[in-house]
C-alpha atoms as a PDB file:
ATOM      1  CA  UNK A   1      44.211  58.899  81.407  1.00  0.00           C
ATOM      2  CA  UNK A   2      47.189  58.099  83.891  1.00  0.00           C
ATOM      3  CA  UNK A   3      50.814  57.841  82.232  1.00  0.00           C
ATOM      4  CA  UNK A   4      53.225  54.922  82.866  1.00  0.00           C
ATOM      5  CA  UNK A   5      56.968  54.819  82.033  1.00  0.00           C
ATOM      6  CA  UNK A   6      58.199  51.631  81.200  1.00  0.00           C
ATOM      7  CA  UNK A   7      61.744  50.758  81.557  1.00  0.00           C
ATOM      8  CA  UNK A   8      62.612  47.643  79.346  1.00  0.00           C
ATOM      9  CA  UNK A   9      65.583  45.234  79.356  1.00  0.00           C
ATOM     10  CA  UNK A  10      66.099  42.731  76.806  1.00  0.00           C
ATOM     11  CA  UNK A  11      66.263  39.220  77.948  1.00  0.00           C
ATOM     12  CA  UNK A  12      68.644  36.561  76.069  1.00  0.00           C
ATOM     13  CA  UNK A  13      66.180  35.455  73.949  1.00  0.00           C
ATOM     14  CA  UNK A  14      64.821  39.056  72.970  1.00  0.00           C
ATOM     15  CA  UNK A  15      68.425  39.790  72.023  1.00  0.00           C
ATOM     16  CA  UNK A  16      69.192  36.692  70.507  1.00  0.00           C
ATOM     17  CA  UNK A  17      65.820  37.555  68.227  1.00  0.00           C
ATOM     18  CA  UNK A  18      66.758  41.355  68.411  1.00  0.00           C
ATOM     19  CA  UNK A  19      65.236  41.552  64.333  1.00  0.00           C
ATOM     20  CA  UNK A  20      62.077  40.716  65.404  1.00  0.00           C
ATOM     21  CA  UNK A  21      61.759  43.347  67.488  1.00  0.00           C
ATOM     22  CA  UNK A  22      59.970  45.833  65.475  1.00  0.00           C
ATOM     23  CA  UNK A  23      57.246  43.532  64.809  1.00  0.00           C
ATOM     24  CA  UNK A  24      56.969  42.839  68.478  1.00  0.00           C
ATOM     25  CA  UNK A  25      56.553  46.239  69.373  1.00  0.00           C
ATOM     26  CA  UNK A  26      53.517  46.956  67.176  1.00  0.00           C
ATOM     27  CA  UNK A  27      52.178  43.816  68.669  1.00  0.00           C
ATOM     28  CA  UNK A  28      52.552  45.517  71.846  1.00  0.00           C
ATOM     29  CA  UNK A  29      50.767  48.634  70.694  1.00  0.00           C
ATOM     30  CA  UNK A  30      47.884  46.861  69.083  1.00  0.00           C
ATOM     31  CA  UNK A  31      47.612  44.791  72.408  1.00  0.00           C
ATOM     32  CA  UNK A  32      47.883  47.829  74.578  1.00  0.00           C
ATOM     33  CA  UNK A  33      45.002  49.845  72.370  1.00  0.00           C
ATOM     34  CA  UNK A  34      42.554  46.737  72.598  1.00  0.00           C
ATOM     35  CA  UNK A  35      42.936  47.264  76.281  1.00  0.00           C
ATOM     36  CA  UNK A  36      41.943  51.029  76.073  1.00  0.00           C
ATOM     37  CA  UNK A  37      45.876  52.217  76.322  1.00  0.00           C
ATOM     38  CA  UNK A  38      48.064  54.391  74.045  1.00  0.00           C
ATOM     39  CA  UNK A  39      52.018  54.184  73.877  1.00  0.00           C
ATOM     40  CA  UNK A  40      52.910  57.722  73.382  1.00  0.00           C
ATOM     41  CA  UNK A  41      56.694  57.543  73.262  1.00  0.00           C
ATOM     42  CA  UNK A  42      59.063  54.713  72.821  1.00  0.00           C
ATOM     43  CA  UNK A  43      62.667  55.190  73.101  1.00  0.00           C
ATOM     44  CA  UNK A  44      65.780  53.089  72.270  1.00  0.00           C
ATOM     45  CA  UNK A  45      68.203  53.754  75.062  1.00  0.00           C
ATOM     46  CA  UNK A  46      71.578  53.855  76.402  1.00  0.00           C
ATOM     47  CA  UNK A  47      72.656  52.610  79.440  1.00  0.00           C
ATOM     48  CA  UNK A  48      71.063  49.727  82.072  1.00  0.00           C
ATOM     49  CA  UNK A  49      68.005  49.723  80.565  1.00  0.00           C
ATOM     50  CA  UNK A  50      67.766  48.991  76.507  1.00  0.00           C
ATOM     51  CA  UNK A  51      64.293  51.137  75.928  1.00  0.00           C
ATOM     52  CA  UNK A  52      62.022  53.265  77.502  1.00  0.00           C
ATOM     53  CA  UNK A  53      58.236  53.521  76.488  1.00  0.00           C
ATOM     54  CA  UNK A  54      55.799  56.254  77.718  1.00  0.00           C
ATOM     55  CA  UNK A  55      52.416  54.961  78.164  1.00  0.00           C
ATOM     56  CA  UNK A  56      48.929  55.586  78.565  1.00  0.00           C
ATOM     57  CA  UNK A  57      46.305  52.886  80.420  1.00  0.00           C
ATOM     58  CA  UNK A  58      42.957  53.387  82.087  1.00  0.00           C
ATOM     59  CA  UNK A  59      43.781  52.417  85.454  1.00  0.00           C
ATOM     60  CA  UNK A  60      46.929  51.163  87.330  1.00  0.00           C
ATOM     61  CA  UNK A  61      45.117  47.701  87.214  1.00  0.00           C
ATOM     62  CA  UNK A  62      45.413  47.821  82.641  1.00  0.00           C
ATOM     63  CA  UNK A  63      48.870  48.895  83.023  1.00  0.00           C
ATOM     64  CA  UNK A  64      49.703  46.028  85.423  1.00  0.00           C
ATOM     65  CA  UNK A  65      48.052  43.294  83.050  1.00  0.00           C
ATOM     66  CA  UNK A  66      49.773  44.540  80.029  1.00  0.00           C
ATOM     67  CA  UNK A  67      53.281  44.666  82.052  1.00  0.00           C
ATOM     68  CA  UNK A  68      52.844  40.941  82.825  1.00  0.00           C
ATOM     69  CA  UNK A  69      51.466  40.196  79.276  1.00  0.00           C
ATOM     70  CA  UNK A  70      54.275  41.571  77.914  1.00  0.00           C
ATOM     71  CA  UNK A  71      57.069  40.388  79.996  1.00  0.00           C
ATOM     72  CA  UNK A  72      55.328  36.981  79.879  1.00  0.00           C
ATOM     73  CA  UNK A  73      56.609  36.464  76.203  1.00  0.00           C
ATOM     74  CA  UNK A  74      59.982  35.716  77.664  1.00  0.00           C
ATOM     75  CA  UNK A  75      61.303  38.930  75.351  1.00  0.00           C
ATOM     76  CA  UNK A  76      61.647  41.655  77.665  1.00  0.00           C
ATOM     77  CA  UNK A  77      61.542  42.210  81.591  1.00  0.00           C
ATOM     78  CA  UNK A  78      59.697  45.458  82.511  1.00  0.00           C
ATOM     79  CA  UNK A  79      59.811  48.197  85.749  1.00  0.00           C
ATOM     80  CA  UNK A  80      56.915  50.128  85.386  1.00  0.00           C
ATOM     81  CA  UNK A  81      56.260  53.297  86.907  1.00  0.00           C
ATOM     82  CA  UNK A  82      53.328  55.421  87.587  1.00  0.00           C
ATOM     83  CA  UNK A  83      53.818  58.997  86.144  1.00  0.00           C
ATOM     84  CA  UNK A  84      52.408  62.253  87.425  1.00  0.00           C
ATOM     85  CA  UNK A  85      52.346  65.406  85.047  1.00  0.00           C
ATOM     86  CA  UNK A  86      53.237  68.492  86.839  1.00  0.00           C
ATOM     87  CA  UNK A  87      49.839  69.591  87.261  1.00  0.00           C
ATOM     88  CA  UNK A  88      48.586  66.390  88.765  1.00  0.00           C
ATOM     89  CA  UNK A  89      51.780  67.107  91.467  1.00  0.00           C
ATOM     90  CA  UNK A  90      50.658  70.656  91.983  1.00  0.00           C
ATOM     91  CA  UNK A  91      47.461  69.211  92.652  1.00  0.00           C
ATOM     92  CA  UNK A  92      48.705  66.584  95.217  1.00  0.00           C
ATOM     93  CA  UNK A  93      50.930  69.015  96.407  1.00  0.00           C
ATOM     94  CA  UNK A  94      48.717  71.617  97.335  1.00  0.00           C
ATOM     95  CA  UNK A  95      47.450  72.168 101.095  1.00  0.00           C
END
């Protein structure tokens, strides 16, 4: 299944609810498994962004949707990018 890394920036409001923020997350997983994804990683971060998550969808397409579902709660605004494992590169790579 292809791998996404989301970078995540709080907006106002998410910060301004910043408690609620575990609960939103597991509504994010639940929502992301009923659409045939997995988050494998989620990190709290340092620096521009406030979070990255490491993701798994069925298609650029499911990743898409769920980025827009997400950010359309008004918590969070995503960049998500479409990961390649090193073998998937060697693979691309090769002549």
């Amino acid at each position: 299944m292809p791998t996404y890394i989301s970078l995540l920036r709080y907006t106002q409001q998410g910060a301004q609810n910043i408690k609620d923020s575990p609960a939103r997350l597991d509504a994010a997983k639940k929502g992301l498994k009923a659409m045939g994804g997995e988050f494998k990683q989620w990190f709290l971060v340092l620096g521009q962004y406030d979070a990255v998550a490491v993701l798994e969808a069925p298609d650029d397409d499911t990743a898409a949707k769920f980025a827009l579902a997400v950010g359309a709660l008004g918590n969070i605004r995503t960049e998500t990018l479409r990961a390649f494992t090193e073998e998937e590169f060697i693979w691309r790579a090769a002549p």
